[in-house]
ModelCIF file with pLDDT and N, C-alpha, C, O atoms, coordinates in Angstrom:
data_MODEL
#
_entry.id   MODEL 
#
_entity.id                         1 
_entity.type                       polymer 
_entity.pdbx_number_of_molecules   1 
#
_entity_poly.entity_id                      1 
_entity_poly.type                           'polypeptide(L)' 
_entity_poly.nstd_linkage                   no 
_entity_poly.nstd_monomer                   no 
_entity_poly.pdbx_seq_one_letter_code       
;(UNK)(UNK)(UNK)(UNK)(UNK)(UNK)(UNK)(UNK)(UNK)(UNK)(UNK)(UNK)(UNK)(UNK)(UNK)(UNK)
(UNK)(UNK)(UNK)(UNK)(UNK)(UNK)(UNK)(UNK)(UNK)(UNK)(UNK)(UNK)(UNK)(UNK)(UNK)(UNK)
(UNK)(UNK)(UNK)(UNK)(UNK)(UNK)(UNK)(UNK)(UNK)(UNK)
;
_entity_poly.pdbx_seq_one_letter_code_can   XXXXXXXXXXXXXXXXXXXXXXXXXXXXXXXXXXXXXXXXXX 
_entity_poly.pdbx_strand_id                 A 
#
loop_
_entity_poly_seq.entity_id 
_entity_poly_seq.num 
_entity_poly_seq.mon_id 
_entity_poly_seq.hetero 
1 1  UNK n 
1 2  UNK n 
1 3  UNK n 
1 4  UNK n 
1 5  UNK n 
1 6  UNK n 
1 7  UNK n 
1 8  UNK n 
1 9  UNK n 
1 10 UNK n 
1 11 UNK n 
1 12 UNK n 
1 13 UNK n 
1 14 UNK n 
1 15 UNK n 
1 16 UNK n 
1 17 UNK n 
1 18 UNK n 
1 19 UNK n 
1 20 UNK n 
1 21 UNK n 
1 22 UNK n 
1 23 UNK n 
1 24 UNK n 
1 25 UNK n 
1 26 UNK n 
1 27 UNK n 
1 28 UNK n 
1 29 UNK n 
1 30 UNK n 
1 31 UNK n 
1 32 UNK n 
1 33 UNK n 
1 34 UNK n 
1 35 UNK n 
1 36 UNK n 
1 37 UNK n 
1 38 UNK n 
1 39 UNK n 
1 40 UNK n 
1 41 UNK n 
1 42 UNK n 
#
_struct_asym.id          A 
_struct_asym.entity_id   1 
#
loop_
_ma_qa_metric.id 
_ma_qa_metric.mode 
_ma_qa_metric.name 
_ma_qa_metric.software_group_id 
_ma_qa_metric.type 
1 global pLDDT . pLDDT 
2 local  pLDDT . pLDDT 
#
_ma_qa_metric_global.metric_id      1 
_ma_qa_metric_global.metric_value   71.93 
_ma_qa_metric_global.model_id       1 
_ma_qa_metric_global.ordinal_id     1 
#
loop_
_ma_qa_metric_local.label_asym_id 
_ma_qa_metric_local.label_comp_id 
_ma_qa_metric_local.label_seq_id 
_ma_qa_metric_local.metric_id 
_ma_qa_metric_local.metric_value 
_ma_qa_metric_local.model_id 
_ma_qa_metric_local.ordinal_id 
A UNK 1  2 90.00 1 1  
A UNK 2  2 92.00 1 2  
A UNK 3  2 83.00 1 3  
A UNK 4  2 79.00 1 4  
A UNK 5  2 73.00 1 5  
A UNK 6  2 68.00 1 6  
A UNK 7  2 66.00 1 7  
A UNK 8  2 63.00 1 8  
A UNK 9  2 64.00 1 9  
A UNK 10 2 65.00 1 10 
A UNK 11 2 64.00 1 11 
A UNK 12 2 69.00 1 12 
A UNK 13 2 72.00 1 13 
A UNK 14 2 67.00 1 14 
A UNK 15 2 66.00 1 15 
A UNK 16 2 66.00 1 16 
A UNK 17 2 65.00 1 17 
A UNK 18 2 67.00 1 18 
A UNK 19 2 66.00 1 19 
A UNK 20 2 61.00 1 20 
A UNK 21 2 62.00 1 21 
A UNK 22 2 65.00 1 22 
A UNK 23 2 63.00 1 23 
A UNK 24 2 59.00 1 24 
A UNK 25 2 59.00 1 25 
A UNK 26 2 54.00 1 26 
A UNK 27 2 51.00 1 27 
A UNK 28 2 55.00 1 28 
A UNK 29 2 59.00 1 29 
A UNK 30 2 62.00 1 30 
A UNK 31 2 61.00 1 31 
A UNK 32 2 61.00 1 32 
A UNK 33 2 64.00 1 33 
A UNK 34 2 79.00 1 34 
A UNK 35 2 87.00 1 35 
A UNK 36 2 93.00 1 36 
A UNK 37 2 94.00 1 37 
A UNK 38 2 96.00 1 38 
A UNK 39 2 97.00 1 39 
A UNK 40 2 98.00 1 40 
A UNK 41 2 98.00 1 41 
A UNK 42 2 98.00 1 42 
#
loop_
_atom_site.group_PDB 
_atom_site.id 
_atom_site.type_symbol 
_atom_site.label_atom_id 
_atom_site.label_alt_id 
_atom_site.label_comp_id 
_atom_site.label_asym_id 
_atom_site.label_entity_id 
_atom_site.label_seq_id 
_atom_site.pdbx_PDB_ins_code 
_atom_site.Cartn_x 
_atom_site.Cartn_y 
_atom_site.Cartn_z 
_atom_site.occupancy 
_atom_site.B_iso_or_equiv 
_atom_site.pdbx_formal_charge 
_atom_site.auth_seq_id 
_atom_site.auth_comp_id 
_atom_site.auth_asym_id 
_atom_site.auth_atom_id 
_atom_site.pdbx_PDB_model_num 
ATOM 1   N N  . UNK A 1 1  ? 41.642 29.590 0.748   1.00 90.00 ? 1  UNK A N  1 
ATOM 2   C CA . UNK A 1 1  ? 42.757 28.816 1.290   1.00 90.00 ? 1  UNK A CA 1 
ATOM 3   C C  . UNK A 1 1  ? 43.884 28.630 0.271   1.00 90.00 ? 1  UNK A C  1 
ATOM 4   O O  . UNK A 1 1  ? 44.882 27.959 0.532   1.00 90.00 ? 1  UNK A O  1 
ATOM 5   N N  . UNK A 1 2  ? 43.722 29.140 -0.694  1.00 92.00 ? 2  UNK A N  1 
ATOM 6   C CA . UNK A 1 2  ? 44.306 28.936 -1.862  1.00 92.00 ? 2  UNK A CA 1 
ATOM 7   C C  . UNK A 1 2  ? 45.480 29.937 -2.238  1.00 92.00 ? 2  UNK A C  1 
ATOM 8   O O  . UNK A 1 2  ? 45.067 31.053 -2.553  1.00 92.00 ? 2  UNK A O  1 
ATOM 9   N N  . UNK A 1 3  ? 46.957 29.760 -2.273  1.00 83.00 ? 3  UNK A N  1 
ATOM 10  C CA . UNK A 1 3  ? 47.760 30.948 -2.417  1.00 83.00 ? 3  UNK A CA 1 
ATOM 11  C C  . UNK A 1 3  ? 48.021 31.234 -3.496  1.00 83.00 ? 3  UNK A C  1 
ATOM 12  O O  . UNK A 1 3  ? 48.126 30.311 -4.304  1.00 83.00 ? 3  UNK A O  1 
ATOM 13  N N  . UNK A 1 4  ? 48.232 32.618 -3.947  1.00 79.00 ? 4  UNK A N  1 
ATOM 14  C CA . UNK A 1 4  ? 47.771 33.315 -5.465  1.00 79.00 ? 4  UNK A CA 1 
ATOM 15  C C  . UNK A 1 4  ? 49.392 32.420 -6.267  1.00 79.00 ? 4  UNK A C  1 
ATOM 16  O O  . UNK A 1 4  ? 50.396 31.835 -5.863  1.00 79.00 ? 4  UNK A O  1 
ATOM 17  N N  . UNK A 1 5  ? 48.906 32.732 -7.287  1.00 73.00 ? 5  UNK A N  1 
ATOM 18  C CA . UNK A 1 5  ? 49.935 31.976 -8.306  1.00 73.00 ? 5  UNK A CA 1 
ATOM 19  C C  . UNK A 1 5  ? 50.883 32.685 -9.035  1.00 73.00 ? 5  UNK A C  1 
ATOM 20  O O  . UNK A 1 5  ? 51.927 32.239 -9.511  1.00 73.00 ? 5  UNK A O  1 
ATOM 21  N N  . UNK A 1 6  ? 50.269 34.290 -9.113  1.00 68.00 ? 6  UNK A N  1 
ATOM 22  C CA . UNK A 1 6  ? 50.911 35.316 -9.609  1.00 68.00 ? 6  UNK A CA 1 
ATOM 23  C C  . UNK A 1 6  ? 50.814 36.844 -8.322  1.00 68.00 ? 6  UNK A C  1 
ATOM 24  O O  . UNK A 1 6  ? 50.618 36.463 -7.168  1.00 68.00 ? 6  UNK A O  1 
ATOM 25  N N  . UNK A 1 7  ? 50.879 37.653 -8.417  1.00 66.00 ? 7  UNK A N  1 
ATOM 26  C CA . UNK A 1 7  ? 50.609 38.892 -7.636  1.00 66.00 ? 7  UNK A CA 1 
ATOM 27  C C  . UNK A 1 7  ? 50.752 40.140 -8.317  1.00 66.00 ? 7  UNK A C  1 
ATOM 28  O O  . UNK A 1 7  ? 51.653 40.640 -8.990  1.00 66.00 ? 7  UNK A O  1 
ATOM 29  N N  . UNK A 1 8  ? 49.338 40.593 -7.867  1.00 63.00 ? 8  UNK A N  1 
ATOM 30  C CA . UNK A 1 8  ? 48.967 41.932 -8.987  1.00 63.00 ? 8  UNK A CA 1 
ATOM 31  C C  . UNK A 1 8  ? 48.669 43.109 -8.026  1.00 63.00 ? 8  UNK A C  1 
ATOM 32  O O  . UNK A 1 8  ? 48.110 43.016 -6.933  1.00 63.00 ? 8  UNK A O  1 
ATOM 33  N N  . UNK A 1 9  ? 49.133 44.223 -8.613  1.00 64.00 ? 9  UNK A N  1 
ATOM 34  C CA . UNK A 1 9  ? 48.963 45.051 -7.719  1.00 64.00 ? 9  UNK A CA 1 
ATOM 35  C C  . UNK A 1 9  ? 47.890 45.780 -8.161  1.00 64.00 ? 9  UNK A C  1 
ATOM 36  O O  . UNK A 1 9  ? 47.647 46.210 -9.289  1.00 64.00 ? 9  UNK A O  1 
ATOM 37  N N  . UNK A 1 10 ? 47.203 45.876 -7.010  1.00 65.00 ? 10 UNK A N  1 
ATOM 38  C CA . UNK A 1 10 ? 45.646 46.713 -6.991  1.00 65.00 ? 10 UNK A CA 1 
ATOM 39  C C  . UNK A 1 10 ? 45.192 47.989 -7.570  1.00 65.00 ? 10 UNK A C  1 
ATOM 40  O O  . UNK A 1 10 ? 46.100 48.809 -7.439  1.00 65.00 ? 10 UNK A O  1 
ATOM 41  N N  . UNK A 1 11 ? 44.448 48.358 -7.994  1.00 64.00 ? 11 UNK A N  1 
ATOM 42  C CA . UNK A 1 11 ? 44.682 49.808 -8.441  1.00 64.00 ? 11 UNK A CA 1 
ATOM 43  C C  . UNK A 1 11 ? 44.149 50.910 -6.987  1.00 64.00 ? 11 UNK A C  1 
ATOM 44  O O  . UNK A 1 11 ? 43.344 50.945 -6.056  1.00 64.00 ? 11 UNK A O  1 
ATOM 45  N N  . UNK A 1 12 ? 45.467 51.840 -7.744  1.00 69.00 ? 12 UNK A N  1 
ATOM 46  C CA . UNK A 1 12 ? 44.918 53.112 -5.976  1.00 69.00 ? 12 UNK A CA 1 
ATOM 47  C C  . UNK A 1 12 ? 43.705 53.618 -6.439  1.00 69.00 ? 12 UNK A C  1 
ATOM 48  O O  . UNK A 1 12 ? 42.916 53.338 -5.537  1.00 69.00 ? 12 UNK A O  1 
ATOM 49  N N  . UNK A 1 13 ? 43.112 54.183 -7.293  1.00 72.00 ? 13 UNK A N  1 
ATOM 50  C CA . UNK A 1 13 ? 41.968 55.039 -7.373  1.00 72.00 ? 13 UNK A CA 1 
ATOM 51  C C  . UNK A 1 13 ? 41.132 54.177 -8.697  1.00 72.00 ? 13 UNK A C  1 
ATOM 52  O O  . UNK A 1 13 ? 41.495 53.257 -9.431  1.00 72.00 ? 13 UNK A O  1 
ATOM 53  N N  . UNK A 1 14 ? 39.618 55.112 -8.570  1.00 67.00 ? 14 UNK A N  1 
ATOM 54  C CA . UNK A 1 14 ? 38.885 54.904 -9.471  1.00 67.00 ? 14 UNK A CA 1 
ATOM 55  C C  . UNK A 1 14 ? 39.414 54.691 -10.854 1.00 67.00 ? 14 UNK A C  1 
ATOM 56  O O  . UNK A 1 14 ? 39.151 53.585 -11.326 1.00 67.00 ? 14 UNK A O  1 
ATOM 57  N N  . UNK A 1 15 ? 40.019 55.409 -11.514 1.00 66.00 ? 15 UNK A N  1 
ATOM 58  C CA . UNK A 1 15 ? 40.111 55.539 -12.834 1.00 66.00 ? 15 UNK A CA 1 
ATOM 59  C C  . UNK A 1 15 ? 41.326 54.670 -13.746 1.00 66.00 ? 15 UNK A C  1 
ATOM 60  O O  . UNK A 1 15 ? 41.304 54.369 -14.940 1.00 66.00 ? 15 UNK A O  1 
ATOM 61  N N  . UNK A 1 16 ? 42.397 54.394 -12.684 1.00 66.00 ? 16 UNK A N  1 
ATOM 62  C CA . UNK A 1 16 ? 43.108 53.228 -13.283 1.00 66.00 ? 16 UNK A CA 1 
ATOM 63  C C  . UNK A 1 16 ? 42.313 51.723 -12.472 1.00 66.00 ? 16 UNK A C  1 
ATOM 64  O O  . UNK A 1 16 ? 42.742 50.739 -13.075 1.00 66.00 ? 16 UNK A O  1 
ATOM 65  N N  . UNK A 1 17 ? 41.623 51.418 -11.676 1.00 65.00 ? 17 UNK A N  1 
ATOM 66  C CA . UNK A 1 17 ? 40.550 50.470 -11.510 1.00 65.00 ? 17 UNK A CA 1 
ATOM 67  C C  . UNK A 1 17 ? 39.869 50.131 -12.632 1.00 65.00 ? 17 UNK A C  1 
ATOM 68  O O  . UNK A 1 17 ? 39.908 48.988 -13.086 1.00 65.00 ? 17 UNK A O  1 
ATOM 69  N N  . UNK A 1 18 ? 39.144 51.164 -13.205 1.00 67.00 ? 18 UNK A N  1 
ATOM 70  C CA . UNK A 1 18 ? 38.306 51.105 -14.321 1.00 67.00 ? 18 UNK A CA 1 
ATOM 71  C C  . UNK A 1 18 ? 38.985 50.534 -15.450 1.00 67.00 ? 18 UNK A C  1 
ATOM 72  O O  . UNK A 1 18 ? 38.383 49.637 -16.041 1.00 67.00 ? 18 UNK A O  1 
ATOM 73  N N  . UNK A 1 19 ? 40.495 50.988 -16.002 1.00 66.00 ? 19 UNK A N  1 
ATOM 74  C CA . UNK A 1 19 ? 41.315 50.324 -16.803 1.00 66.00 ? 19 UNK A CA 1 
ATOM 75  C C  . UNK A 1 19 ? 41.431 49.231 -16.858 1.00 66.00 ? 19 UNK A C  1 
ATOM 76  O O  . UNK A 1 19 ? 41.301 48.551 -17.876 1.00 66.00 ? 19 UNK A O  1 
ATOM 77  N N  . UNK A 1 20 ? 41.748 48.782 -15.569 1.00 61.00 ? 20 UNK A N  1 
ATOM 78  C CA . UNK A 1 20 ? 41.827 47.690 -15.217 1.00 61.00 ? 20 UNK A CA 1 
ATOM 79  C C  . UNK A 1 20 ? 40.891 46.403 -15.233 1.00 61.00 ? 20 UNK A C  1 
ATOM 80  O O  . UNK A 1 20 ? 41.177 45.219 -15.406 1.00 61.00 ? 20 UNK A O  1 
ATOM 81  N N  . UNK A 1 21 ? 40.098 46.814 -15.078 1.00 62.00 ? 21 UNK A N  1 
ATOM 82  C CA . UNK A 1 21 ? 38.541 45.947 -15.283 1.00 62.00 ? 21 UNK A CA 1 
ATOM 83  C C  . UNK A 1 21 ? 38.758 46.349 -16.461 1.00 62.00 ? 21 UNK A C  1 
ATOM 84  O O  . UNK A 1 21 ? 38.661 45.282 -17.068 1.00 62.00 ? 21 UNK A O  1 
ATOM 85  N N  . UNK A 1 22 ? 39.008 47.211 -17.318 1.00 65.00 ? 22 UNK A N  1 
ATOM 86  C CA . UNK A 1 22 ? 38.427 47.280 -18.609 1.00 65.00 ? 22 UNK A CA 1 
ATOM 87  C C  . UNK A 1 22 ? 39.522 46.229 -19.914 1.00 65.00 ? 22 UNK A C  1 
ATOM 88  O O  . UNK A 1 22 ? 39.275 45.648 -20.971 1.00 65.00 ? 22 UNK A O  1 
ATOM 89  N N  . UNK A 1 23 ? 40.848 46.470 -18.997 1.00 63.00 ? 23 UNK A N  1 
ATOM 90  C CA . UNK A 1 23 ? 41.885 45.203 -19.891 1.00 63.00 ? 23 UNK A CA 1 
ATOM 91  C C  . UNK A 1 23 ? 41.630 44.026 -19.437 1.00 63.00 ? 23 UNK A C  1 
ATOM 92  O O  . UNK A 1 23 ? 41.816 43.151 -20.282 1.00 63.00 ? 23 UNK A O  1 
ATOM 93  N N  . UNK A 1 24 ? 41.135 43.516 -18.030 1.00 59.00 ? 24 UNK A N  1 
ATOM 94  C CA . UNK A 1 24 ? 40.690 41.799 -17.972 1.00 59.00 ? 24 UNK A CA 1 
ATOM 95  C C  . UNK A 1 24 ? 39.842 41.717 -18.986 1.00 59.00 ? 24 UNK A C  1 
ATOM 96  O O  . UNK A 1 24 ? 39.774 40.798 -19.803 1.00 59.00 ? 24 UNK A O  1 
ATOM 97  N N  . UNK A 1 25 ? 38.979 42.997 -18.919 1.00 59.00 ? 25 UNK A N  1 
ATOM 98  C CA . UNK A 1 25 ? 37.341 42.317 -20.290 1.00 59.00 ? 25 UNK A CA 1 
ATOM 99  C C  . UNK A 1 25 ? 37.670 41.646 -21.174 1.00 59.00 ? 25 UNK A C  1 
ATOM 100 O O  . UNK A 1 25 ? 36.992 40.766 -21.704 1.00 59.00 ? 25 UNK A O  1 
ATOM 101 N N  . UNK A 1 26 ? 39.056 42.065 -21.525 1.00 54.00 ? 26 UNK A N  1 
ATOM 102 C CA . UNK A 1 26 ? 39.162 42.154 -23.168 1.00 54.00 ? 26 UNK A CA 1 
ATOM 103 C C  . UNK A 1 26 ? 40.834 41.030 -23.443 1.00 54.00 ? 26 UNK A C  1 
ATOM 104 O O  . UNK A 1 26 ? 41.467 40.626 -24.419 1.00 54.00 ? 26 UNK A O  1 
ATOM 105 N N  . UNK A 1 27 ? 40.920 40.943 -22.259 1.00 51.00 ? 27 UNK A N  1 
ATOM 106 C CA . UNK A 1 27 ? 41.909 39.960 -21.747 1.00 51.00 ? 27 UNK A CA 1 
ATOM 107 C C  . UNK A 1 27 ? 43.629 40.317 -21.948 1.00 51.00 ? 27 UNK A C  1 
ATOM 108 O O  . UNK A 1 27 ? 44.454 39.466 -22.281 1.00 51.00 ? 27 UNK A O  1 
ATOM 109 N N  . UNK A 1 28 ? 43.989 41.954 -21.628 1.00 55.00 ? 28 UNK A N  1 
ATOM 110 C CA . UNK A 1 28 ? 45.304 42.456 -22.380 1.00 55.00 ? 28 UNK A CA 1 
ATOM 111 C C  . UNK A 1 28 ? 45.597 42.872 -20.788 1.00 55.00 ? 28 UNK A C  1 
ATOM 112 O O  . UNK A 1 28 ? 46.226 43.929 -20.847 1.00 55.00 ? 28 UNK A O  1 
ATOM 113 N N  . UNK A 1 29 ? 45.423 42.517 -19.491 1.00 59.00 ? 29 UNK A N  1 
ATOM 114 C CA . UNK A 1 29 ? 45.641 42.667 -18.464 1.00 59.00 ? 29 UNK A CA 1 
ATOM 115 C C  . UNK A 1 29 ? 45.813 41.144 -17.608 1.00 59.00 ? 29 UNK A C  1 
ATOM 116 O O  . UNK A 1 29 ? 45.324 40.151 -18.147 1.00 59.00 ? 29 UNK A O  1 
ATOM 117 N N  . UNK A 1 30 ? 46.361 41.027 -16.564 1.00 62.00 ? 30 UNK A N  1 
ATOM 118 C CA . UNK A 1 30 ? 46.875 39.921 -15.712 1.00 62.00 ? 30 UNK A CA 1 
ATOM 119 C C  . UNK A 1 30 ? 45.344 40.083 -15.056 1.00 62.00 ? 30 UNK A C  1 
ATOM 120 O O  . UNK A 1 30 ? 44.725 41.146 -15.010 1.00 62.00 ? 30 UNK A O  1 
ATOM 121 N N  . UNK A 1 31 ? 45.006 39.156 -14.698 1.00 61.00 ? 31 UNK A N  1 
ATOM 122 C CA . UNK A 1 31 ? 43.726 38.253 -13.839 1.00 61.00 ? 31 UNK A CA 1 
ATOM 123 C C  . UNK A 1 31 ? 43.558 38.854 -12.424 1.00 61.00 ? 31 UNK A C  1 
ATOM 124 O O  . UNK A 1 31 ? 44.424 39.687 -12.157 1.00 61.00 ? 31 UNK A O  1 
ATOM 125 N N  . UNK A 1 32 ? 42.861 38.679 -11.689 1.00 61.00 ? 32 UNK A N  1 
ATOM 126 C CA . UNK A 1 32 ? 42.616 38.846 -10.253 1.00 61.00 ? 32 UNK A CA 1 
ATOM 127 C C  . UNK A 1 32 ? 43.451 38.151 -9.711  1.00 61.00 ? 32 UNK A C  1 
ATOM 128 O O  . UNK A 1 32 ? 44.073 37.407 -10.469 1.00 61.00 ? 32 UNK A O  1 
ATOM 129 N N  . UNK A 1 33 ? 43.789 38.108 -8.274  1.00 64.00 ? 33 UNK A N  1 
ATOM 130 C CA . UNK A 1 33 ? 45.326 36.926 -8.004  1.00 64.00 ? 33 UNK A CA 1 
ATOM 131 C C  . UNK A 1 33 ? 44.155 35.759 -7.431  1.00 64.00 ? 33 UNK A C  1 
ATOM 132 O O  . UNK A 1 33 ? 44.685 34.690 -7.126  1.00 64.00 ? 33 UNK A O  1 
ATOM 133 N N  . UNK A 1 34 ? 42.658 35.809 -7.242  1.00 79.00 ? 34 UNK A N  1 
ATOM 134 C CA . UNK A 1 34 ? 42.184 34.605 -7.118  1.00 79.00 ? 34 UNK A CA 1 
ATOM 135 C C  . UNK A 1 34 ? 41.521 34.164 -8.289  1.00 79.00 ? 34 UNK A C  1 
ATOM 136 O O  . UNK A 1 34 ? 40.310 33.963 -8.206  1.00 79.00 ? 34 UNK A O  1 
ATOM 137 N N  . UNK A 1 35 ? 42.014 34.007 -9.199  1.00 87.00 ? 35 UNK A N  1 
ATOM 138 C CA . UNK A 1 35 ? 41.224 34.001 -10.664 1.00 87.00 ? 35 UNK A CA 1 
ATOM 139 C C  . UNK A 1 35 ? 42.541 32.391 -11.176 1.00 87.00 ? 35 UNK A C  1 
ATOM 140 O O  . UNK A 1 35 ? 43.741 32.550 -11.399 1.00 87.00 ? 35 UNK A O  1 
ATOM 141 N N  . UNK A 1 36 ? 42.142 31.663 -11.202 1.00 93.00 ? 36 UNK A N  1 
ATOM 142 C CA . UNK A 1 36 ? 43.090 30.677 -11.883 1.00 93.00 ? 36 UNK A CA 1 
ATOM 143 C C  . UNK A 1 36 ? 42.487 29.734 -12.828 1.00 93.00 ? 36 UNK A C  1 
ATOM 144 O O  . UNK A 1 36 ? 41.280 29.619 -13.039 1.00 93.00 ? 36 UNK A O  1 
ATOM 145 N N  . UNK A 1 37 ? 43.458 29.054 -13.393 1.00 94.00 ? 37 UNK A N  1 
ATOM 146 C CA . UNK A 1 37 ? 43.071 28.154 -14.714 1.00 94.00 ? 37 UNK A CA 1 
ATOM 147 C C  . UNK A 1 37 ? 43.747 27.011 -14.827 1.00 94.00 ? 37 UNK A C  1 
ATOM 148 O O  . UNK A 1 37 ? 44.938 26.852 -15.095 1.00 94.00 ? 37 UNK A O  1 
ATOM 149 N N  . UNK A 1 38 ? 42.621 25.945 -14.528 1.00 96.00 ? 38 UNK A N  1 
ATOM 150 C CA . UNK A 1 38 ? 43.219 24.338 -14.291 1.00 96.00 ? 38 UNK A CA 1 
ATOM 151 C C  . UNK A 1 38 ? 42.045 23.575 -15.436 1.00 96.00 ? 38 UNK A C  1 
ATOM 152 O O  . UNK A 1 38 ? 41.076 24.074 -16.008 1.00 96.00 ? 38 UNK A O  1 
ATOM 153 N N  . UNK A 1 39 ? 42.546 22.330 -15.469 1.00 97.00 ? 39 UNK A N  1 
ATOM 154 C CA . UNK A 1 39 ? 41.865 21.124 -15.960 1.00 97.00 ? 39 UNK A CA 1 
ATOM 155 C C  . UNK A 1 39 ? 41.262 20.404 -14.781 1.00 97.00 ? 39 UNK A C  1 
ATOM 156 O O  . UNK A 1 39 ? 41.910 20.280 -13.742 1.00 97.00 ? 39 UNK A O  1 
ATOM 157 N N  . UNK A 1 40 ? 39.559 19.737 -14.961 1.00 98.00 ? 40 UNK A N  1 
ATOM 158 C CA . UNK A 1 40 ? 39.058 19.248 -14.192 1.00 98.00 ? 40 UNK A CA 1 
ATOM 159 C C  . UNK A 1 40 ? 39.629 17.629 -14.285 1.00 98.00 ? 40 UNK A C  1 
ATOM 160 O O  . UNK A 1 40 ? 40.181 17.169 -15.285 1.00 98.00 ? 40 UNK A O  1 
ATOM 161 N N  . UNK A 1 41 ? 39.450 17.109 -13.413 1.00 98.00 ? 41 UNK A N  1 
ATOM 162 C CA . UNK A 1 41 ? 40.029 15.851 -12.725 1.00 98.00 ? 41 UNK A CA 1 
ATOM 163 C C  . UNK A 1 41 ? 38.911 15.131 -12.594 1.00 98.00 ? 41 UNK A C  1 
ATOM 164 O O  . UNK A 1 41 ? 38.728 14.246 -13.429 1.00 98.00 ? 41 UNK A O  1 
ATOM 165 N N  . UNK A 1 42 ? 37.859 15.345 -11.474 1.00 98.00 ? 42 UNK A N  1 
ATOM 166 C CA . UNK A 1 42 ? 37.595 14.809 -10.939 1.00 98.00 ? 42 UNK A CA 1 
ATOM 167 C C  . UNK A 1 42 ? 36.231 15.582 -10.593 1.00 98.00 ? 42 UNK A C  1 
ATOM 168 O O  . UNK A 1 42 ? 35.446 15.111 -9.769  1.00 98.00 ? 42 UNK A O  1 
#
């Protein structure tokens, strides 16, 4: 229910996918668009 905060575009094929997963690992790539980062409240 939650609308993305940023917007990333998907990868078309296997091998820039794999990049892609492979720069979140390591954190030199933008996040999933449901991937976010808050402080708990409550």
């Amino acid at each position: 229910t939650w609308t993305p905060e940023v917007e990333v575009s998907e990868p078309s094929n296997w091998f820039t996918g794999g990049l892609l997963w492979l720069g979140r690992a390591v954190g030199v790539a933008p996040p999933s668009e449901d991937d976010y980062v808050k402080r708990v409240i409550a």
